[in-house]
Protein backbone atom coordinates (compact mmCIF):
# COMPACT_ATOMS: atom_id res chain seq x y z
CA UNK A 1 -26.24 130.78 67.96
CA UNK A 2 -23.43 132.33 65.97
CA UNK A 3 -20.44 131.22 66.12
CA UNK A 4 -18.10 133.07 63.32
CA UNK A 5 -15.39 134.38 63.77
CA UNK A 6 -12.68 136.79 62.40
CA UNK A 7 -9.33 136.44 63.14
CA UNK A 8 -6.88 139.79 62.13
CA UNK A 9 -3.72 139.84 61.80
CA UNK A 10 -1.44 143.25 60.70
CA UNK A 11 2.09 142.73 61.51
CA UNK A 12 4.02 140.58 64.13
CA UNK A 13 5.21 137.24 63.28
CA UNK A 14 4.50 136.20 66.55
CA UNK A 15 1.22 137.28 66.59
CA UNK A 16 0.96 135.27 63.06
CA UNK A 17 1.74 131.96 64.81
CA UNK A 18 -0.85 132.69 67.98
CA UNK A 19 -3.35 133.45 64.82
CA UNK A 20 -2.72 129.96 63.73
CA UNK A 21 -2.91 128.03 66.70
CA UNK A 22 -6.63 130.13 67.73
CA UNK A 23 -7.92 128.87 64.46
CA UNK A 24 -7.04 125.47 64.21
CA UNK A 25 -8.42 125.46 68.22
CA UNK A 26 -11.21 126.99 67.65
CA UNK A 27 -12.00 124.74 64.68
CA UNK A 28 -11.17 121.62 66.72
CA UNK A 29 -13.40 122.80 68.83
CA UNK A 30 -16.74 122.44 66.45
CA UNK A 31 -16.31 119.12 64.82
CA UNK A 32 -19.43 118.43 63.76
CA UNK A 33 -20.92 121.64 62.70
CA UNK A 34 -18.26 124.47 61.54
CA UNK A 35 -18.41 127.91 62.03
CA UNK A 36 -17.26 130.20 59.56
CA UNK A 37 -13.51 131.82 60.53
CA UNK A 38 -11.53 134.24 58.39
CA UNK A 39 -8.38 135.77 58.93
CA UNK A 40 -8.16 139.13 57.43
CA UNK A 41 -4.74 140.26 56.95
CA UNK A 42 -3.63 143.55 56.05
CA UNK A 43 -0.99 146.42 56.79
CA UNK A 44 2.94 144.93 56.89
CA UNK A 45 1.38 141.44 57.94
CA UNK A 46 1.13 140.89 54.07
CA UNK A 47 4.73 140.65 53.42
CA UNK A 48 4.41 137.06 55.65
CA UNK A 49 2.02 135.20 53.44
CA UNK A 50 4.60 134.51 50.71
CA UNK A 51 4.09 131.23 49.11
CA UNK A 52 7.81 130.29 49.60
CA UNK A 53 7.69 131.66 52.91
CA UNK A 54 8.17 130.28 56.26
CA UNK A 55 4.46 130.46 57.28
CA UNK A 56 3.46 129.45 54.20
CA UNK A 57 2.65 125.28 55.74
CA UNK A 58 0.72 126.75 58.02
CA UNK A 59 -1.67 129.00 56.11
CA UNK A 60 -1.92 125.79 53.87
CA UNK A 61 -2.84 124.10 57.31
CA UNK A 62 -5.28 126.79 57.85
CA UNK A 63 -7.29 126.52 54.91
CA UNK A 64 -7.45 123.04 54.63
CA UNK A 65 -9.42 122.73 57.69
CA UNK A 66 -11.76 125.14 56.35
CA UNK A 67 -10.59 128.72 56.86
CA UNK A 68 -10.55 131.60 54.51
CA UNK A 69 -7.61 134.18 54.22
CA UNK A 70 -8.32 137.25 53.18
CA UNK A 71 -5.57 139.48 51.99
CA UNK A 72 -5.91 143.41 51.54
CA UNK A 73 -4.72 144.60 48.40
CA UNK A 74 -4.20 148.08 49.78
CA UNK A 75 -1.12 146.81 51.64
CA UNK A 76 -0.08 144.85 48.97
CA UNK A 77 0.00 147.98 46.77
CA UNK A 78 1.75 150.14 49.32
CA UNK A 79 4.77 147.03 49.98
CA UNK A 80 4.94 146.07 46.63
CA UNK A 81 4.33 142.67 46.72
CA UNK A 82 2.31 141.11 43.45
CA UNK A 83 -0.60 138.92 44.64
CA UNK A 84 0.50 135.93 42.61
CA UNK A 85 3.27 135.78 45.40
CA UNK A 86 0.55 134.99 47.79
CA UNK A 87 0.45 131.58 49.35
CA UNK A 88 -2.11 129.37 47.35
CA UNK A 89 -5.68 129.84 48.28
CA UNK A 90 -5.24 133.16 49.89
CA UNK A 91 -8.25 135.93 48.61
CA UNK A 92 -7.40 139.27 47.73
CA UNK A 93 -10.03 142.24 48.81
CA UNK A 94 -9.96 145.72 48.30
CA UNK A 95 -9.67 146.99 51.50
CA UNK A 96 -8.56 144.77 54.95
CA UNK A 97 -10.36 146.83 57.10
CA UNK A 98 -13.53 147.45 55.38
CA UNK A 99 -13.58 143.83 55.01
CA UNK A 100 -13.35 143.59 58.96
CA UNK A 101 -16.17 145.99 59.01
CA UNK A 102 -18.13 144.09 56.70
CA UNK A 103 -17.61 140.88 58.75
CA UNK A 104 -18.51 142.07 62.26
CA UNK A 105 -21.71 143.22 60.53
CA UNK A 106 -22.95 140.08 59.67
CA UNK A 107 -22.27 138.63 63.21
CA UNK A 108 -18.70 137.70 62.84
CA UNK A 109 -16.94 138.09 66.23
CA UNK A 110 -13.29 139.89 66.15
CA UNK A 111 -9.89 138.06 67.16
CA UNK A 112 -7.21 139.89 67.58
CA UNK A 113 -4.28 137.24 68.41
């Protein structure tokens, strides 16, 4: 059985912290054999992955238990924000939502905190 899963996040700090908390859960929850999770994150949620930024512990957090963040240049283009700003580790694709897409495809299920 599957057990992927794709977190996305797109713009409410809030949200952002609920994001957090389902993946380190859901991770906690498999520790023998881990699923693949991935938080995409695109639209205005970019402008909260700054490496100097407040959330920035907790994406560290994040990928050290085995997570991938994906980051959607798109909205990085349309805020402005150069990717070497990006918190350490975080992955820049083309396109957030064709990245989503692209995910659910191969079996990933879709979280939207």
């Amino acid at each position: 059985m599957n057990y992927d899963v794709l977190f996305h996040f797109d713009h409410d700090p809030q949200a952002l912290g609920i994001a957090f908390s389902n993946i380190r859960n859901y991770l906690n929850a498999f520790p023998e054999d881990r699923p693949a999770v991935v938080l995409v994150v695109n639209g205005p949620g970019v402008r909260l992955l700054d490496r100097d930024g407040e959330h920035a512990a907790q994406i560290g957090e994040v990928l050290a238990l085995g997570a991938v963040v994906k980051v959607c240049n798109n909205a990085l283009t349309h805020f402005g924000i150069d990717p070497e700003r990006l918190c350490p580790g975080c992955e820049v694709v083309p396109a957030g939502v064709v990245e989503i897409v692209e995910l659910q495809r191969k079996g990933f299920a879709y979280v939207k905190p």
